[in-house]
PDB file of N, CA and C in Angstrom:
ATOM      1  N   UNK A   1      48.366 -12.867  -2.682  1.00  0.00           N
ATOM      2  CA  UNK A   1      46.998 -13.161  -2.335  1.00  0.00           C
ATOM      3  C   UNK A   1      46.073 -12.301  -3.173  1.00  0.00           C
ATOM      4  N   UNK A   2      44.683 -12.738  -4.157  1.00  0.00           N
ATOM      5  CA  UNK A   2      43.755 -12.281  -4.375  1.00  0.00           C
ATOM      6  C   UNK A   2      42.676 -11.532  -4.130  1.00  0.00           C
ATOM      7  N   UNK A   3      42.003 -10.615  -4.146  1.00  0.00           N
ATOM      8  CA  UNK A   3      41.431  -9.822  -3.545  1.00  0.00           C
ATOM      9  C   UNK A   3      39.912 -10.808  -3.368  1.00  0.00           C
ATOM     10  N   UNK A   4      39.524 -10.267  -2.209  1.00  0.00           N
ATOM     11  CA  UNK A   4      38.446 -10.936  -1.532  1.00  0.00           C
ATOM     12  C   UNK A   4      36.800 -11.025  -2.545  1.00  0.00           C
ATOM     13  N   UNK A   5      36.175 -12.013  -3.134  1.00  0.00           N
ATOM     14  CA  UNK A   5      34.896 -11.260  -3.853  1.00  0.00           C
ATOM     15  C   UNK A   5      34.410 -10.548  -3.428  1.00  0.00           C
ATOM     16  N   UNK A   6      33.746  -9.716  -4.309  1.00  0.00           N
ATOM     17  CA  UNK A   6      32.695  -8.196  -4.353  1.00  0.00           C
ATOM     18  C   UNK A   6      31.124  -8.714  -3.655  1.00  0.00           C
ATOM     19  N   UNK A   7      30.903  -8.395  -2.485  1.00  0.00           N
ATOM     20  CA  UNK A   7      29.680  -8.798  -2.627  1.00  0.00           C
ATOM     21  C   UNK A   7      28.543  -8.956  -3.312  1.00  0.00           C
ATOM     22  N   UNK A   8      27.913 -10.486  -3.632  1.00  0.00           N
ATOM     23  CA  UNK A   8      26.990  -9.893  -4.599  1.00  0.00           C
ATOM     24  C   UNK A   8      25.204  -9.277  -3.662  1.00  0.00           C
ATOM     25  N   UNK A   9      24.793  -8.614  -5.055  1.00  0.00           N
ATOM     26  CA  UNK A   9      23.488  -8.076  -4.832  1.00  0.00           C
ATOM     27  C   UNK A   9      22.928  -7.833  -5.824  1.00  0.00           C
ATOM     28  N   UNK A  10      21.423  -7.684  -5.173  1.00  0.00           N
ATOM     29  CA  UNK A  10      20.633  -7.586  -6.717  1.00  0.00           C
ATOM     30  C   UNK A  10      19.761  -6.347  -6.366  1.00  0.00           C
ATOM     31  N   UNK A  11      19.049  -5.257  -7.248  1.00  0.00           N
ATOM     32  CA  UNK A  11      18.116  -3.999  -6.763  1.00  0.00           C
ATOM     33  C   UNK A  11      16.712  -4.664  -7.392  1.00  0.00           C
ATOM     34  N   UNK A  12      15.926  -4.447  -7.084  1.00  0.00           N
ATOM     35  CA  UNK A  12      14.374  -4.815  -7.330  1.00  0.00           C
ATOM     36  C   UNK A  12      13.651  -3.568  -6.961  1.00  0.00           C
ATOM     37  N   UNK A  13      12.740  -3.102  -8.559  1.00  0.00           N
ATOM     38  CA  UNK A  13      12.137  -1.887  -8.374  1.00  0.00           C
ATOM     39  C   UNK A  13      11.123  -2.182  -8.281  1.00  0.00           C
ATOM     40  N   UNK A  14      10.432  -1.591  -7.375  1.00  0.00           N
ATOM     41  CA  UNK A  14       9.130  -1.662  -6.959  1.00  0.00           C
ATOM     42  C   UNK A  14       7.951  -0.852  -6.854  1.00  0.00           C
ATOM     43  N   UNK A  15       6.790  -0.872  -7.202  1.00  0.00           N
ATOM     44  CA  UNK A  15       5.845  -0.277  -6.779  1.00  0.00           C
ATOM     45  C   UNK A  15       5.267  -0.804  -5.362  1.00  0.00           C
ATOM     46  N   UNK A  16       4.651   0.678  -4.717  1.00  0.00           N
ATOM     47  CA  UNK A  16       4.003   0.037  -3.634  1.00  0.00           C
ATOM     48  C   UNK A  16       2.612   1.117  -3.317  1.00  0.00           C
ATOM     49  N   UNK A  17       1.681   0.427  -3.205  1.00  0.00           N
ATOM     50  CA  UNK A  17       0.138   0.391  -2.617  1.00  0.00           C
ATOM     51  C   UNK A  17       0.027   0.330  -1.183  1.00  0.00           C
ATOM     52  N   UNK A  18       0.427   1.652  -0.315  1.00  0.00           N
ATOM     53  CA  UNK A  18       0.210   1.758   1.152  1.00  0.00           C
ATOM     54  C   UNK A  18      -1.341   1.552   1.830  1.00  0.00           C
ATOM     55  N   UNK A  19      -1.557   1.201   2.924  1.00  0.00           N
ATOM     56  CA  UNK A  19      -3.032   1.245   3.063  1.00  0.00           C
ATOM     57  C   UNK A  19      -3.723   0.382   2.156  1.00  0.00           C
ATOM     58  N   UNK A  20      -3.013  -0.907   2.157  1.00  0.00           N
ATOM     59  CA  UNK A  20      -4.037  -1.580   1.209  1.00  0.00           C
ATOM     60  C   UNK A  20      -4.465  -2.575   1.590  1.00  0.00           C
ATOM     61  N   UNK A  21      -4.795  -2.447   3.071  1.00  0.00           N
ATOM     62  CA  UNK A  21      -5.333  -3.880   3.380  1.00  0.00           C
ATOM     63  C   UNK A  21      -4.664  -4.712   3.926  1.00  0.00           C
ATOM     64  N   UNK A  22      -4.218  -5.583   3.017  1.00  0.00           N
ATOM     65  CA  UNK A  22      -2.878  -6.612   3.659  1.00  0.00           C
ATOM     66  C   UNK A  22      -1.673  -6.344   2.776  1.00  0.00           C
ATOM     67  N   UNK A  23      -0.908  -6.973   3.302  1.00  0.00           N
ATOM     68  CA  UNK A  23       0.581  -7.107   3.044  1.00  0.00           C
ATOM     69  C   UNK A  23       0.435  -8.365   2.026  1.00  0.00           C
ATOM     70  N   UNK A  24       0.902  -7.695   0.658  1.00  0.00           N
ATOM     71  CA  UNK A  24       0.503  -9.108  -0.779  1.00  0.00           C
ATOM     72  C   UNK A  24       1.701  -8.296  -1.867  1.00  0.00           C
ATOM     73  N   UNK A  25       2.023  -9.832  -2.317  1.00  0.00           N
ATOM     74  CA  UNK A  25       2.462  -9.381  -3.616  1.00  0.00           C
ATOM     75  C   UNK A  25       1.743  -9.336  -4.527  1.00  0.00           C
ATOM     76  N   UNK A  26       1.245  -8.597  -5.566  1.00  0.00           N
ATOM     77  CA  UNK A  26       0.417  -8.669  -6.393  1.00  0.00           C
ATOM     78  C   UNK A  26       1.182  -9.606  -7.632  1.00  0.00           C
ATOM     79  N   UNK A  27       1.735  -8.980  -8.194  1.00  0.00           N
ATOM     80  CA  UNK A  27       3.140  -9.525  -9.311  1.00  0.00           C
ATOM     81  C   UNK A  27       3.970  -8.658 -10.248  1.00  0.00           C
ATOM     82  N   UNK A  28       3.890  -9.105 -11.239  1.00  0.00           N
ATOM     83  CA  UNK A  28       5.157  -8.073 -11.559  1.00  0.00           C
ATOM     84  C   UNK A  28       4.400  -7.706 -13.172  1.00  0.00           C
ATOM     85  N   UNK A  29       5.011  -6.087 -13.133  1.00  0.00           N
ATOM     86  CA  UNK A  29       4.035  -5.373 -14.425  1.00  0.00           C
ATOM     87  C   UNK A  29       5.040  -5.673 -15.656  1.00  0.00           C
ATOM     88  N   UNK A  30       4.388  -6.355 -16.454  1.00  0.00           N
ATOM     89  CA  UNK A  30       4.568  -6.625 -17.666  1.00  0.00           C
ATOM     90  C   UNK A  30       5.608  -5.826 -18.773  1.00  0.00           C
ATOM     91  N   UNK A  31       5.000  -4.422 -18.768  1.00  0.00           N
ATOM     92  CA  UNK A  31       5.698  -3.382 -19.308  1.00  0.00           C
ATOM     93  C   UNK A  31       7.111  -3.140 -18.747  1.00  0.00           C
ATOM     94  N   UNK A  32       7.369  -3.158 -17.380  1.00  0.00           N
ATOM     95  CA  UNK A  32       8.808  -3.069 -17.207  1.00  0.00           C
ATOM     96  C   UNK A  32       8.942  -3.865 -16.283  1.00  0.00           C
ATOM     97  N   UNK A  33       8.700  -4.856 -15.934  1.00  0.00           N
ATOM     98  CA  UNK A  33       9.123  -5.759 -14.827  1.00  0.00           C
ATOM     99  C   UNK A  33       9.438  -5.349 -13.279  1.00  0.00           C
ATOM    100  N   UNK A  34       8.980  -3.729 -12.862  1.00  0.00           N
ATOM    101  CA  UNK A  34       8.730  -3.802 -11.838  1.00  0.00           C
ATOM    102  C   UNK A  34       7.735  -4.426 -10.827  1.00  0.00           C
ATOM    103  N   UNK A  35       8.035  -5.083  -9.803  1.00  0.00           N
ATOM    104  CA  UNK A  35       7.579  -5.239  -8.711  1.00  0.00           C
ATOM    105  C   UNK A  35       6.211  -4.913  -7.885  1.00  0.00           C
ATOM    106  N   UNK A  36       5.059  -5.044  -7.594  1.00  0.00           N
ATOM    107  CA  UNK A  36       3.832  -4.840  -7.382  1.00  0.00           C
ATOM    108  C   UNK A  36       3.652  -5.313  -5.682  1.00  0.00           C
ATOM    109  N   UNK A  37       3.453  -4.210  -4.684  1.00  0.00           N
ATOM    110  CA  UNK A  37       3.487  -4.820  -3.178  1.00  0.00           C
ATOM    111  C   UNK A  37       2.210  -3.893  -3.313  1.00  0.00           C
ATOM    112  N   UNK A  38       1.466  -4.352  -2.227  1.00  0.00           N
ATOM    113  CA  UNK A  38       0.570  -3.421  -1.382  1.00  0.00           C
ATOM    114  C   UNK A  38       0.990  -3.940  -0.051  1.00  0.00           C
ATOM    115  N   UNK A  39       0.669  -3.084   0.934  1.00  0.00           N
ATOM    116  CA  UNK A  39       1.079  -3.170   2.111  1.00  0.00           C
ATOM    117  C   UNK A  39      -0.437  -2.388   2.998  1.00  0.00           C
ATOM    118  N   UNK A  40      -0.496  -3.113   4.110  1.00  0.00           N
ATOM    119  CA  UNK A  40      -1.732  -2.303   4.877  1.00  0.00           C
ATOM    120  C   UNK A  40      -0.958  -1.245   5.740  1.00  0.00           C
ATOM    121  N   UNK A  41      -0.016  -0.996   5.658  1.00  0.00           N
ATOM    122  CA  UNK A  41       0.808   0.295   6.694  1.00  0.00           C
ATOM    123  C   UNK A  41       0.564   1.283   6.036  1.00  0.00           C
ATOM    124  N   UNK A  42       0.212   2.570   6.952  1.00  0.00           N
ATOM    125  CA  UNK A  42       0.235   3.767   6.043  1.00  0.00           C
ATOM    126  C   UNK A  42       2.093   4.576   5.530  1.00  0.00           C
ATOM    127  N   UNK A  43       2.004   5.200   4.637  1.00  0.00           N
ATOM    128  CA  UNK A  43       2.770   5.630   4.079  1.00  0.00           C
ATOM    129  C   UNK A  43       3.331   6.739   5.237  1.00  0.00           C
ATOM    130  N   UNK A  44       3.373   6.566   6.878  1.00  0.00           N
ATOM    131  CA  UNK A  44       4.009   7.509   7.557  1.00  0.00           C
ATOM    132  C   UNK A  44       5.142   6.939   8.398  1.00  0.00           C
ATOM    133  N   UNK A  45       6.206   7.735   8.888  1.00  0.00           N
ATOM    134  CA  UNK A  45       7.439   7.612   9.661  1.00  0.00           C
ATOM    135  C   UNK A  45       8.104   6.003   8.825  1.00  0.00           C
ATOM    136  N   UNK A  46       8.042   5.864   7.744  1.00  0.00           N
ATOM    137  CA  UNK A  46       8.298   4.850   7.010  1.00  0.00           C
ATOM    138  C   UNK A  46       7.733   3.742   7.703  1.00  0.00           C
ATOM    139  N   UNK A  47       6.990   3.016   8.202  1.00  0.00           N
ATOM    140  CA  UNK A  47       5.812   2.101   8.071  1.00  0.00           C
ATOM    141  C   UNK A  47       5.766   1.658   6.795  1.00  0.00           C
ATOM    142  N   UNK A  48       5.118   2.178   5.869  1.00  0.00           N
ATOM    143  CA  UNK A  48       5.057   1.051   4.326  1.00  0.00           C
ATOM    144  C   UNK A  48       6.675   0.932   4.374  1.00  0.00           C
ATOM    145  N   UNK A  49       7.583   1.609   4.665  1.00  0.00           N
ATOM    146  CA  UNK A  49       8.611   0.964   3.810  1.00  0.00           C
ATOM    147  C   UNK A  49       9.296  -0.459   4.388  1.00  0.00           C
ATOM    148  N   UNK A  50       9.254  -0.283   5.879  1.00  0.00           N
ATOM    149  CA  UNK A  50       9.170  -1.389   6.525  1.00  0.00           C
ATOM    150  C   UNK A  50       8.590  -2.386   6.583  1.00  0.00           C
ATOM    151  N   UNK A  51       7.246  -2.490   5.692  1.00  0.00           N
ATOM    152  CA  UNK A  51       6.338  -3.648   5.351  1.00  0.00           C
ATOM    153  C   UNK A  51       6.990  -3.775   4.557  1.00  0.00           C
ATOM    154  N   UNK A  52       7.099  -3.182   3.637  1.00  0.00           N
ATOM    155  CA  UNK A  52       8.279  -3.597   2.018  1.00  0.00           C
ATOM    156  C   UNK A  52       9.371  -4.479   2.249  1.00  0.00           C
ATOM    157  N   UNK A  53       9.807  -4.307   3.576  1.00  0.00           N
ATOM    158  CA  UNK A  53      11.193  -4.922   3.450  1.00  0.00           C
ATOM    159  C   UNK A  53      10.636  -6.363   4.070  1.00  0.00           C
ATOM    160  N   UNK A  54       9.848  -5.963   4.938  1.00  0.00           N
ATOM    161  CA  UNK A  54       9.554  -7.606   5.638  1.00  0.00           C
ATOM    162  C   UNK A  54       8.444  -8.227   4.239  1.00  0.00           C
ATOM    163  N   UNK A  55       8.287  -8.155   3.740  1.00  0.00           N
ATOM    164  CA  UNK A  55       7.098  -8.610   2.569  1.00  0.00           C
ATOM    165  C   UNK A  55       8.210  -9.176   1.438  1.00  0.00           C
ATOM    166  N   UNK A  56       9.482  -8.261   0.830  1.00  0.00           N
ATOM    167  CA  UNK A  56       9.895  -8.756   0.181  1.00  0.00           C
ATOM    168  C   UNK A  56      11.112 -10.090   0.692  1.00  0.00           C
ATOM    169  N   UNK A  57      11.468  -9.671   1.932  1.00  0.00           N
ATOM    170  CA  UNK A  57      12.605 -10.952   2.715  1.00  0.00           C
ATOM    171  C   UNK A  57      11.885 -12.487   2.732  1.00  0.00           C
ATOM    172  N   UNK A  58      10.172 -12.299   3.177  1.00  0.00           N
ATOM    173  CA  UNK A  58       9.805 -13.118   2.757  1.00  0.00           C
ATOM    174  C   UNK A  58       9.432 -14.075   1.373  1.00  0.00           C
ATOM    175  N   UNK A  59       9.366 -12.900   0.772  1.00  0.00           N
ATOM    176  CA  UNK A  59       8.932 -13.422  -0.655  1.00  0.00           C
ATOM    177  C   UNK A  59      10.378 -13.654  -1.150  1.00  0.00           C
ATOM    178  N   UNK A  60      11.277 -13.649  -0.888  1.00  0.00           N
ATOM    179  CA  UNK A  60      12.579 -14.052  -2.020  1.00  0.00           C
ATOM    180  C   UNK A  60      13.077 -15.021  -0.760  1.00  0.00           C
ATOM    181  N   UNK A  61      13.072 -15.227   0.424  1.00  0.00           N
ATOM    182  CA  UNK A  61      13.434 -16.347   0.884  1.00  0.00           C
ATOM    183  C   UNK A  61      14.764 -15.653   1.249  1.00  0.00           C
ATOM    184  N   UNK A  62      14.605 -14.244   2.121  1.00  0.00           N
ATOM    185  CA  UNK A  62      15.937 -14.144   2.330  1.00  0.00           C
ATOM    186  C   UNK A  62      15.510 -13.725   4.311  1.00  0.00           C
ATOM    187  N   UNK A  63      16.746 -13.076   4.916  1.00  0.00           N
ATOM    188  CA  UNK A  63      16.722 -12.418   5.875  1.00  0.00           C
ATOM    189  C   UNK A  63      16.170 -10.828   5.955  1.00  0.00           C
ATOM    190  N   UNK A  64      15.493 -10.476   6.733  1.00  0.00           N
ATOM    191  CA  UNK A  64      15.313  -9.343   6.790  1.00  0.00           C
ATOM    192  C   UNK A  64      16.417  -8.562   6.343  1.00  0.00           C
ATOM    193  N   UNK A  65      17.722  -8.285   7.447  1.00  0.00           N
ATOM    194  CA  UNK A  65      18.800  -7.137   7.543  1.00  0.00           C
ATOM    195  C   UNK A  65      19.261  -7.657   5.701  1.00  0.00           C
ATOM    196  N   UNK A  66      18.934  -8.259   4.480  1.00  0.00           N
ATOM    197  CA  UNK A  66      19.429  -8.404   3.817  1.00  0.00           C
ATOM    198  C   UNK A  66      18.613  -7.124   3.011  1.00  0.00           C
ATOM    199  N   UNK A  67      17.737  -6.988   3.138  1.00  0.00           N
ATOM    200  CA  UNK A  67      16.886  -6.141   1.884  1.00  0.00           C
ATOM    201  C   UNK A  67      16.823  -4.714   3.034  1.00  0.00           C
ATOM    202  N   UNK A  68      17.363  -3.666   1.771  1.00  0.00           N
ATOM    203  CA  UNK A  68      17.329  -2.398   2.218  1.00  0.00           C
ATOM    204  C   UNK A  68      17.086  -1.591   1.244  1.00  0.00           C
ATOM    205  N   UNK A  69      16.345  -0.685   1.584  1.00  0.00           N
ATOM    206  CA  UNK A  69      15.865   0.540   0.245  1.00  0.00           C
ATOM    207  C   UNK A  69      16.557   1.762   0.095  1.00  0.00           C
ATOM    208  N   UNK A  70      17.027   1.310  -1.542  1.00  0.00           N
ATOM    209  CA  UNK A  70      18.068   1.929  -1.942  1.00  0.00           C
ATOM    210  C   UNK A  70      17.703   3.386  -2.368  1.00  0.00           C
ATOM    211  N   UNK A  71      16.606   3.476  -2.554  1.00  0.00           N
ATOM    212  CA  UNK A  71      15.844   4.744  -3.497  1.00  0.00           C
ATOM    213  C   UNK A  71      14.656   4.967  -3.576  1.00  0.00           C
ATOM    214  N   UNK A  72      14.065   5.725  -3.123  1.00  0.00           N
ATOM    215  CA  UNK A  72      12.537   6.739  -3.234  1.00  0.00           C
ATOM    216  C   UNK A  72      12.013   6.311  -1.942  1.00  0.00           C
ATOM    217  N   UNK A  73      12.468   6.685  -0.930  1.00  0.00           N
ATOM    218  CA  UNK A  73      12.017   6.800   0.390  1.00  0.00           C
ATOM    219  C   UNK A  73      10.377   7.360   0.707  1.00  0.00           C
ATOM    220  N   UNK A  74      10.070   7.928   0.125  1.00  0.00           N
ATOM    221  CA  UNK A  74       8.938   8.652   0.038  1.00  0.00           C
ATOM    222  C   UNK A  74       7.920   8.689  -1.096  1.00  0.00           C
ATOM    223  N   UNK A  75       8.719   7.703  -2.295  1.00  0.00           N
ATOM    224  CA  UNK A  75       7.564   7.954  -3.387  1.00  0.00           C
ATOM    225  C   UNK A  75       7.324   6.419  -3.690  1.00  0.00           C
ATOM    226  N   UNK A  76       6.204   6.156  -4.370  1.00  0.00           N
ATOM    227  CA  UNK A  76       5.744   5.113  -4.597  1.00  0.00           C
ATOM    228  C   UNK A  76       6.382   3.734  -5.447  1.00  0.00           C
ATOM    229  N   UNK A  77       7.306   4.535  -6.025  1.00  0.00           N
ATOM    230  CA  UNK A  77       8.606   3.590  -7.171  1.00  0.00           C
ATOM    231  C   UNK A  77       9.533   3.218  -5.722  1.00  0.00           C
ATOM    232  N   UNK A  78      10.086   2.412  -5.744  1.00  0.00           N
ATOM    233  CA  UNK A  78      11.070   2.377  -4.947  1.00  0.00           C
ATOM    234  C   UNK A  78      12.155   1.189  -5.331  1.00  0.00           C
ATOM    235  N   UNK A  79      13.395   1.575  -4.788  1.00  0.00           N
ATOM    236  CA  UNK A  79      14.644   0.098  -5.184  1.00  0.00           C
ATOM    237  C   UNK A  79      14.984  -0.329  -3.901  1.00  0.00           C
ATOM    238  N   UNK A  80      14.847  -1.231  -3.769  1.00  0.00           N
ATOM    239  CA  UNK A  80      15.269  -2.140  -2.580  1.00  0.00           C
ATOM    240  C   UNK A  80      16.366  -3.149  -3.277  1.00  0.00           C
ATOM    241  N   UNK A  81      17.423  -3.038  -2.133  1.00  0.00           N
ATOM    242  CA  UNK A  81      18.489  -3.653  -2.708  1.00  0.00           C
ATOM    243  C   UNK A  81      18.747  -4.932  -1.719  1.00  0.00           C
ATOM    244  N   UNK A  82      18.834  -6.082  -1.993  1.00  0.00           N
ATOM    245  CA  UNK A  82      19.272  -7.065  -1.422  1.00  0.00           C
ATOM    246  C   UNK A  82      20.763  -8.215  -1.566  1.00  0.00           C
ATOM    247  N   UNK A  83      21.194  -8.221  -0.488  1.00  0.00           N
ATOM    248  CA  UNK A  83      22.838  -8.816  -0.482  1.00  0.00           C
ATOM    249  C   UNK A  83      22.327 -10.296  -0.502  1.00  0.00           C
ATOM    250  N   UNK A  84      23.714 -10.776  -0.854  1.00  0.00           N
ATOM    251  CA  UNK A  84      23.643 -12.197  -1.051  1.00  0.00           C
ATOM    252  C   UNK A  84      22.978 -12.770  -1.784  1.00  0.00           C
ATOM    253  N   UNK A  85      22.497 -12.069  -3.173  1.00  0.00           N
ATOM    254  CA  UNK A  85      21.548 -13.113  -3.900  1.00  0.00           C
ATOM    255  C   UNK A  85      22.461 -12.655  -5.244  1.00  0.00           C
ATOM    256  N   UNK A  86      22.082 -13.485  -6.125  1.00  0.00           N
ATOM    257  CA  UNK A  86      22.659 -13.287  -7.637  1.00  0.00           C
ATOM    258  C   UNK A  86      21.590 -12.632  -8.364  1.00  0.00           C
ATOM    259  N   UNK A  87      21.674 -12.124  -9.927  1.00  0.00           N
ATOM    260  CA  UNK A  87      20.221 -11.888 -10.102  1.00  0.00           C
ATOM    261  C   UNK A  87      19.508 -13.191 -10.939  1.00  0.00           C
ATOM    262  N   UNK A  88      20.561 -14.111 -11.027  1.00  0.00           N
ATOM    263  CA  UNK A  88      19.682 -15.610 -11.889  1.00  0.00           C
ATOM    264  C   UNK A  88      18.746 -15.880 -10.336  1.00  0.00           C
ATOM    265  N   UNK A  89      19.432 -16.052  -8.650  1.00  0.00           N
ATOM    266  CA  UNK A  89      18.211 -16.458  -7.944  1.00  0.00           C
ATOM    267  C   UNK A  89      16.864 -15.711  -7.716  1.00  0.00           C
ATOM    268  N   UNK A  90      17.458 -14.226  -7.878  1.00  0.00           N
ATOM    269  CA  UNK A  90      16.295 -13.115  -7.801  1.00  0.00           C
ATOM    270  C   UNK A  90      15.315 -13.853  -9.002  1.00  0.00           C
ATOM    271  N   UNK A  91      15.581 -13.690 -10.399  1.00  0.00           N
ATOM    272  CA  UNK A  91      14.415 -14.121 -11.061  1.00  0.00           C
ATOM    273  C   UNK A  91      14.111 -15.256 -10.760  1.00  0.00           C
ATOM    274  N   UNK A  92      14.888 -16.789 -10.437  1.00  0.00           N
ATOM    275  CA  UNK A  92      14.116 -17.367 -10.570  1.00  0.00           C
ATOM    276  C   UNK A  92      13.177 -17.641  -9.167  1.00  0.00           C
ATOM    277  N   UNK A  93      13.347 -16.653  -7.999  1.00  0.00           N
ATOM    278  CA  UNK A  93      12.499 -16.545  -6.858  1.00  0.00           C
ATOM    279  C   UNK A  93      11.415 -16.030  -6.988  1.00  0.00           C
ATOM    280  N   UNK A  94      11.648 -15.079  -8.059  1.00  0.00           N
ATOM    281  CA  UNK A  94      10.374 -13.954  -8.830  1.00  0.00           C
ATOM    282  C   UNK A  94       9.661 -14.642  -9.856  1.00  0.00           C
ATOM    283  N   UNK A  95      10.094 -15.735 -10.599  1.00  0.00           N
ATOM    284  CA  UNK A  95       9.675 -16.254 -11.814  1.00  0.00           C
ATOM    285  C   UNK A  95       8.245 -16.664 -11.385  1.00  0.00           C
ATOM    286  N   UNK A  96       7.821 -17.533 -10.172  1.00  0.00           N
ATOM    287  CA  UNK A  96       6.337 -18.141  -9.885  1.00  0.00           C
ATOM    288  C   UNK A  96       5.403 -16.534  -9.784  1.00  0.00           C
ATOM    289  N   UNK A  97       5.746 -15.602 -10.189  1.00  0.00           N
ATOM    290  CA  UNK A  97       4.865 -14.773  -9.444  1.00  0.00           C
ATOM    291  C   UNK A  97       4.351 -13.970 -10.746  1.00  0.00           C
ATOM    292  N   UNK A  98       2.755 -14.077 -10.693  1.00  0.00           N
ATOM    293  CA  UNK A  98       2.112 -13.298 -11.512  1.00  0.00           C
ATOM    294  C   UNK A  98       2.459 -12.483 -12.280  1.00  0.00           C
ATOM    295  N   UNK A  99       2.376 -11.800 -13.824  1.00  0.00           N
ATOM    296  CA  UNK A  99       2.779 -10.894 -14.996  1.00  0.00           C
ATOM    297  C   UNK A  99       1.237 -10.601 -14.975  1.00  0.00           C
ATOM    298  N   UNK A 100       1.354  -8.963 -14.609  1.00  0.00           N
ATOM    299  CA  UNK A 100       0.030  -8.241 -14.754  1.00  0.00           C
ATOM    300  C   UNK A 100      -0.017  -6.806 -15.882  1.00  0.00           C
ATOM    301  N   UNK A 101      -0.833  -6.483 -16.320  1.00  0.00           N
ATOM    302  CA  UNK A 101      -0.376  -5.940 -17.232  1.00  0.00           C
ATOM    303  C   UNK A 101      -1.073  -6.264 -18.680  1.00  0.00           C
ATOM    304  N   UNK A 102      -0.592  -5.272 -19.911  1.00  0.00           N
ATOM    305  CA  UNK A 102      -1.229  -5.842 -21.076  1.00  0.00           C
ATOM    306  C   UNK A 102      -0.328  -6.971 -21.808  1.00  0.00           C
ATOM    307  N   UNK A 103      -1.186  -7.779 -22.506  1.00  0.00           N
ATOM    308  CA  UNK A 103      -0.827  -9.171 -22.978  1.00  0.00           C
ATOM    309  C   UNK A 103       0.044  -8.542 -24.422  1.00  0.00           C
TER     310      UNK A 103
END
């Protein structure tokens, strides 16, 4: 018998804008293809990061318990990692969404 597949997953780096009002994707920065959220939660007892996760489950069309943050708990870069996606569906879930940034 063969060993069982590796789960797949994909990491998505992100910036995030706490206190900003509403919960939006802005889009994605040009220069390195990170990720652009603002979130109206403040940056305490992880609040923004928890908007992050419900902001991005929605925006890629997944489940919540799928997206979890892999890295920078506390700083404004962050990787959120999500199961069950490939990274051809990640981009092309990401593809409709704004390139901000210089031309």
């Amino acid at each position: 018998m063969g060993n069982p597949p590796a789960p797949s997953f994909v990491d998505i780096r992100v910036r995030v804008t706490p206190r900003g009002g509403r919960d939006a994707v802005i889009g994605i920065r040009r220069v390195d293809g990170v990720l652009l959220l603002r979130v109206s939660a403040p940056p305490v007892d992880g609040a923004a990061n928890r908007a992050c996760i419900d902001l991005l489950a929605e925006t890629l069309g997944v489940r919540r318990v799928q997206v979890t943050l892999a890295a920078g708990e506390t700083a404004r870069e962050k990787r959120f990692r999500v199961t069950g996606m490939t990274e051809a569906e990640r981009d092309q879930r990401l593809a409709a969404l704004a390139r901000v940034g210089e031309d």
